[in-house]
N, C-alpha and C. Protein backbone atom coordinates (compact mmCIF):
# COMPACT_ATOMS: atom_id res chain seq x y z
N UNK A 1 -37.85 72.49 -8.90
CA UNK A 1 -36.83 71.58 -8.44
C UNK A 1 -36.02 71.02 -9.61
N UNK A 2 -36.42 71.04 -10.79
CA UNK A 2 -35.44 70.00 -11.98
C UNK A 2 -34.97 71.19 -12.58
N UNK A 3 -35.21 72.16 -12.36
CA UNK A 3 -34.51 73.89 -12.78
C UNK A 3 -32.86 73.39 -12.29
N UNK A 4 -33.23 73.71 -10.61
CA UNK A 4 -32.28 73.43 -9.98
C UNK A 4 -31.40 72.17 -10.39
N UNK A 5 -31.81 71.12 -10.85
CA UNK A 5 -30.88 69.90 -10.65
C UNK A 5 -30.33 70.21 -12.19
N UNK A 6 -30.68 70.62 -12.89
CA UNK A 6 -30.25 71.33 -14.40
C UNK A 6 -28.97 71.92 -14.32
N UNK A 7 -29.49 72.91 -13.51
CA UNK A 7 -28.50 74.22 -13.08
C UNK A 7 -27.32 73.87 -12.36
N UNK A 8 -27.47 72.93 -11.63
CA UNK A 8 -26.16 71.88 -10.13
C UNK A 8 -25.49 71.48 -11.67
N UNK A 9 -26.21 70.32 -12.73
CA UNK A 9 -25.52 69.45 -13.11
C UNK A 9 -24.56 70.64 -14.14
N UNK A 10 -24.71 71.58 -15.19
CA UNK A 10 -24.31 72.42 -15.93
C UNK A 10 -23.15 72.99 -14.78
N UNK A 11 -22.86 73.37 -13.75
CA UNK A 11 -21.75 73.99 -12.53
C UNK A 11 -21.24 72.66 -12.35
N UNK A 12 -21.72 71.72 -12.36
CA UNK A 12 -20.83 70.24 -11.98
C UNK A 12 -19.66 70.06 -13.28
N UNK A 13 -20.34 70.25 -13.88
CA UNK A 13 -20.07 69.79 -15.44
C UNK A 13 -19.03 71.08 -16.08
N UNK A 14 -19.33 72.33 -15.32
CA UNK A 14 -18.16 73.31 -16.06
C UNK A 14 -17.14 73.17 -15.33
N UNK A 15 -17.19 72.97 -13.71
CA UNK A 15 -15.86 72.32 -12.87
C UNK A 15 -15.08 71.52 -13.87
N UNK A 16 -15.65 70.27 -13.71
CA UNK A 16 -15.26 69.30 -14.26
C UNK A 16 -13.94 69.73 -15.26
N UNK A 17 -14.86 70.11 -16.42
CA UNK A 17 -14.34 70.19 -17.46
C UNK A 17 -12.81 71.34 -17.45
N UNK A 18 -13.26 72.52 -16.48
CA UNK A 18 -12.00 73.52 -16.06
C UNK A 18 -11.14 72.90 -15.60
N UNK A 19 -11.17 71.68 -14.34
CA UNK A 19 -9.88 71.14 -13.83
C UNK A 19 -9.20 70.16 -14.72
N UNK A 20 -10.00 69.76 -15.79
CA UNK A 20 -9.24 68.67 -16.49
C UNK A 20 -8.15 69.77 -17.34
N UNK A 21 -8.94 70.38 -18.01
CA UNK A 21 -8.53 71.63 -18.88
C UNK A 21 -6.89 72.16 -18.22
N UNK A 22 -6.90 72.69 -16.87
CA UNK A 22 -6.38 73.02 -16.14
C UNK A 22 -4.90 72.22 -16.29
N UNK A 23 -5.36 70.79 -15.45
CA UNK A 23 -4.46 69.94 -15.13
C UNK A 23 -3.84 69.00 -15.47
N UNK A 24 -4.98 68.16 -16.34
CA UNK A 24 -4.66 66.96 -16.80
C UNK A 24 -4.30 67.15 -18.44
N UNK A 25 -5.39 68.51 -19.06
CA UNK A 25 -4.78 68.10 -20.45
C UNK A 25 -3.13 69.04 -20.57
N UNK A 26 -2.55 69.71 -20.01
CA UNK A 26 -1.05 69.93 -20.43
C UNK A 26 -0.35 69.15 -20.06
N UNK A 27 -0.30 68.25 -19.12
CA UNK A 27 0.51 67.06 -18.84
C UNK A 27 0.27 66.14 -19.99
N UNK A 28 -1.22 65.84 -20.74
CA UNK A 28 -1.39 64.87 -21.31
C UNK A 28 -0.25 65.42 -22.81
N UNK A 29 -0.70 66.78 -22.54
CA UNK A 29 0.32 67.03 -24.31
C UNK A 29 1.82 67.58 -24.23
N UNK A 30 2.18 67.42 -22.73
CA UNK A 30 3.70 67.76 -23.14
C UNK A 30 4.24 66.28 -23.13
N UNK A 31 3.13 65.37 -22.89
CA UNK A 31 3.56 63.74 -22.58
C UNK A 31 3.94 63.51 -23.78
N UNK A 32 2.53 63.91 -24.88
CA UNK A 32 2.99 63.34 -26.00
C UNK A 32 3.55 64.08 -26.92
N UNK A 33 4.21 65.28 -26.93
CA UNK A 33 5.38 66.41 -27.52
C UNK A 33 6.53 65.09 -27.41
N UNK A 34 7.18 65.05 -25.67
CA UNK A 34 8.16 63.86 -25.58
C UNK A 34 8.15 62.89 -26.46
N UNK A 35 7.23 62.26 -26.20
CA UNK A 35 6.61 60.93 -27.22
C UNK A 35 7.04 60.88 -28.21
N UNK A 36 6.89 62.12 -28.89
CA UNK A 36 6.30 62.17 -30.68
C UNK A 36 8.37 62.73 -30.60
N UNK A 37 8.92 63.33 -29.81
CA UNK A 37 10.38 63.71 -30.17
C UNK A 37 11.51 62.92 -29.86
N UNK A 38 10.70 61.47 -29.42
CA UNK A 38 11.73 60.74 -29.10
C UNK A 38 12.14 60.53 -27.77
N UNK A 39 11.88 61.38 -26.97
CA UNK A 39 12.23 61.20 -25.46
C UNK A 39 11.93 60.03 -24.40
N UNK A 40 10.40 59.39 -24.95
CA UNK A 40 9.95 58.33 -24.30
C UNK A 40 10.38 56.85 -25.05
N UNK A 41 11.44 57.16 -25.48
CA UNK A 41 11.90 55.95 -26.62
C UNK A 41 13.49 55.40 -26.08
N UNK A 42 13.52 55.86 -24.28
CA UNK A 42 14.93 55.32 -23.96
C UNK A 42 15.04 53.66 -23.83
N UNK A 43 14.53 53.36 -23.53
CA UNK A 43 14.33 51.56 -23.26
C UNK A 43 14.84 51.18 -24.50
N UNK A 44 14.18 51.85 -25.77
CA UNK A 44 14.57 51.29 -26.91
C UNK A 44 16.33 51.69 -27.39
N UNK A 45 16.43 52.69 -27.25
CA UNK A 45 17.93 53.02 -27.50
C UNK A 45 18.76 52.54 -26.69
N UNK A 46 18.49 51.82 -25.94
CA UNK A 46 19.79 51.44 -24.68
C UNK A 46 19.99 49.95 -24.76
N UNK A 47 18.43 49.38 -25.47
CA UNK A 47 18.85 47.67 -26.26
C UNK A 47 20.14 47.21 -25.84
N UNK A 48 20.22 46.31 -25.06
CA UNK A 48 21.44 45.97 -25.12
C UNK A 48 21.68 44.89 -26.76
N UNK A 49 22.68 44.67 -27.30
CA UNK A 49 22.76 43.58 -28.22
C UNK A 49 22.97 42.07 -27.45
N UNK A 50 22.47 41.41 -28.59
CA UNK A 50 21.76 39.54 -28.10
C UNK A 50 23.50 39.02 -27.88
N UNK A 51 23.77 38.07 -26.88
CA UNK A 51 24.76 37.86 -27.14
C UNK A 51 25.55 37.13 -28.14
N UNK A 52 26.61 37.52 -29.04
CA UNK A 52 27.28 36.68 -30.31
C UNK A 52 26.95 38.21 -31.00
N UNK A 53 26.24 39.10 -30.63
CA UNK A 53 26.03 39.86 -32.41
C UNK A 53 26.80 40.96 -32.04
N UNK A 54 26.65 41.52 -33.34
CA UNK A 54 28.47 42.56 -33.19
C UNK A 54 27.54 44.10 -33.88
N UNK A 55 28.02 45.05 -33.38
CA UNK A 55 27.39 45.99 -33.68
C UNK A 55 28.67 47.03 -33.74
N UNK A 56 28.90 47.93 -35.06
CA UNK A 56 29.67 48.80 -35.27
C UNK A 56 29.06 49.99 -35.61
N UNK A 57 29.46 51.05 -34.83
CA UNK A 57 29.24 52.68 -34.82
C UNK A 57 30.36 52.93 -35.31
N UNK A 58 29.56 53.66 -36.64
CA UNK A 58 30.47 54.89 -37.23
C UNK A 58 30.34 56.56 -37.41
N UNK A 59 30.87 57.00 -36.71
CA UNK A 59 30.59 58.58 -36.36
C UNK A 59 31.44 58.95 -37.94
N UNK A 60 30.62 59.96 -38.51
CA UNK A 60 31.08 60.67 -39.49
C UNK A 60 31.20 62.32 -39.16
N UNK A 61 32.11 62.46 -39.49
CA UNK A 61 31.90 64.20 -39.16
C UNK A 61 31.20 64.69 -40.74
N UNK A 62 30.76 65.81 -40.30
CA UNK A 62 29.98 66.47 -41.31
C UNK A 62 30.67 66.62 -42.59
N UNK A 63 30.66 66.84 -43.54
CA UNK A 63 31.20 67.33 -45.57
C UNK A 63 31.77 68.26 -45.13
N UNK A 64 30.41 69.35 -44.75
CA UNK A 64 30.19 70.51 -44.97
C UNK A 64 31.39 71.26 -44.30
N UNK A 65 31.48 70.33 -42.86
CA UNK A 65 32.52 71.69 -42.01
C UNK A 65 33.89 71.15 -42.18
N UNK A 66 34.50 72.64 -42.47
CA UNK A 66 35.90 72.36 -42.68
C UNK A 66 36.99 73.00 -41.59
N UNK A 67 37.84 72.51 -41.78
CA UNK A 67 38.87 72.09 -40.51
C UNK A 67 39.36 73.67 -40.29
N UNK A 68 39.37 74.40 -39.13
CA UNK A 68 40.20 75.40 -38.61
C UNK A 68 41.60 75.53 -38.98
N UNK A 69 42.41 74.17 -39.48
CA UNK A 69 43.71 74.24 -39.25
C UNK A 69 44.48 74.08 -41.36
N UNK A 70 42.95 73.85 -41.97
CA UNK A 70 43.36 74.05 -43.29
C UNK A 70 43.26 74.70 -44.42
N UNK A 71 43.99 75.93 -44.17
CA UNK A 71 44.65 76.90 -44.71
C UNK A 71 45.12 76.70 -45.89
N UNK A 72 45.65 75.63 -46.40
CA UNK A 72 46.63 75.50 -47.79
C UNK A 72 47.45 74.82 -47.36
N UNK A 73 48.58 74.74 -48.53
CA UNK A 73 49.94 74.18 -48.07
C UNK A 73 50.76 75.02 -47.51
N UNK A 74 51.36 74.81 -46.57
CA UNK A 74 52.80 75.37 -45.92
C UNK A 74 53.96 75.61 -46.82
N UNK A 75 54.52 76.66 -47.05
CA UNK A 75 55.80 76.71 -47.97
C UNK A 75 56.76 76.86 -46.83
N UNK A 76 57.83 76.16 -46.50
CA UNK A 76 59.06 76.56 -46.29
C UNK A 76 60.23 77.86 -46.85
N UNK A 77 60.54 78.87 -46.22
CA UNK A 77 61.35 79.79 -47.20
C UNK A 77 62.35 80.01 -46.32
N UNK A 78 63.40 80.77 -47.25
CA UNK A 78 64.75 81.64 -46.31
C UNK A 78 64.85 82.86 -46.77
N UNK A 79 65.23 83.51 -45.92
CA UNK A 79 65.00 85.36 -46.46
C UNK A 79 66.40 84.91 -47.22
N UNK A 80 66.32 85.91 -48.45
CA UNK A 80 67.68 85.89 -48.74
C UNK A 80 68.67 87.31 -49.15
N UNK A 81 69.20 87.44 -48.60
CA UNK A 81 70.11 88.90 -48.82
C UNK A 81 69.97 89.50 -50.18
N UNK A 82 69.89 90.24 -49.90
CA UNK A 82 69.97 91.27 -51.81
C UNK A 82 71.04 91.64 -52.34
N UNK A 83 71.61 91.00 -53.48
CA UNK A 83 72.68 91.19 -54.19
C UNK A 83 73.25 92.70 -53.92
N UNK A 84 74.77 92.89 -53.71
CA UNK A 84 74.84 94.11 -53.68
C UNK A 84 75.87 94.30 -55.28
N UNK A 85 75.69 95.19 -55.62
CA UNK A 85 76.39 95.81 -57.27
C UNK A 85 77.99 96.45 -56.53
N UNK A 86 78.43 95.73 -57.60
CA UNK A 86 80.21 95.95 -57.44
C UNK A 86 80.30 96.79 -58.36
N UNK A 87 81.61 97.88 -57.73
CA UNK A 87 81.71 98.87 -59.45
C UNK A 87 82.73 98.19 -59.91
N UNK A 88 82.63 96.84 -60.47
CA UNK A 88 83.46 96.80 -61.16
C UNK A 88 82.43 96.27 -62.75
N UNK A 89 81.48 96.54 -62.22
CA UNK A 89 80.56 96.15 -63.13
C UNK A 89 80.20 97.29 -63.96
């Protein structure tokens, strides 16, 4: 008989451990993936400010990237006709 209650508790005990395995621990670690990347941190970013205090955002664009549209300087030109030679020259 304590064979048996051995044997129940070891099948109780590998359940157990498979459904947690299963269910509870990938929820527990994509919880804290979020966590650890910032995702569970909205309450904090949405702070409103106390009233009287002044808060200025400054967006910088990057050094690194440079503008599509700057090429150099622009020269202005005019075609200009080609001298023609007189025979009197």
């Amino acid at each position: 008989m304590g064979l048996l209650k051995v044997i129940f508790i070891f099948i109780l005990i590998w359940y157990v451990i498979k459904l947690i395995v299963r269910y509870i621990l990938p929820k527990a670690f994509f919880h804290f993936l979020n966590k650890q990347q910032g995702f569970g941190n909205d309450d904090i970013r949405r702070k409103r400010p106390k009233e009287g205090e002044i808060n200025i955002k400054m967006e910088h664009s990057p050094k690194n990237q440079k503008d599509g549209d700057d090429f150099g300087e622009y020269v202005d030109f005019e075609e200009v006709e080609p001298e023609q030679k007189t025979d009197d020259e």
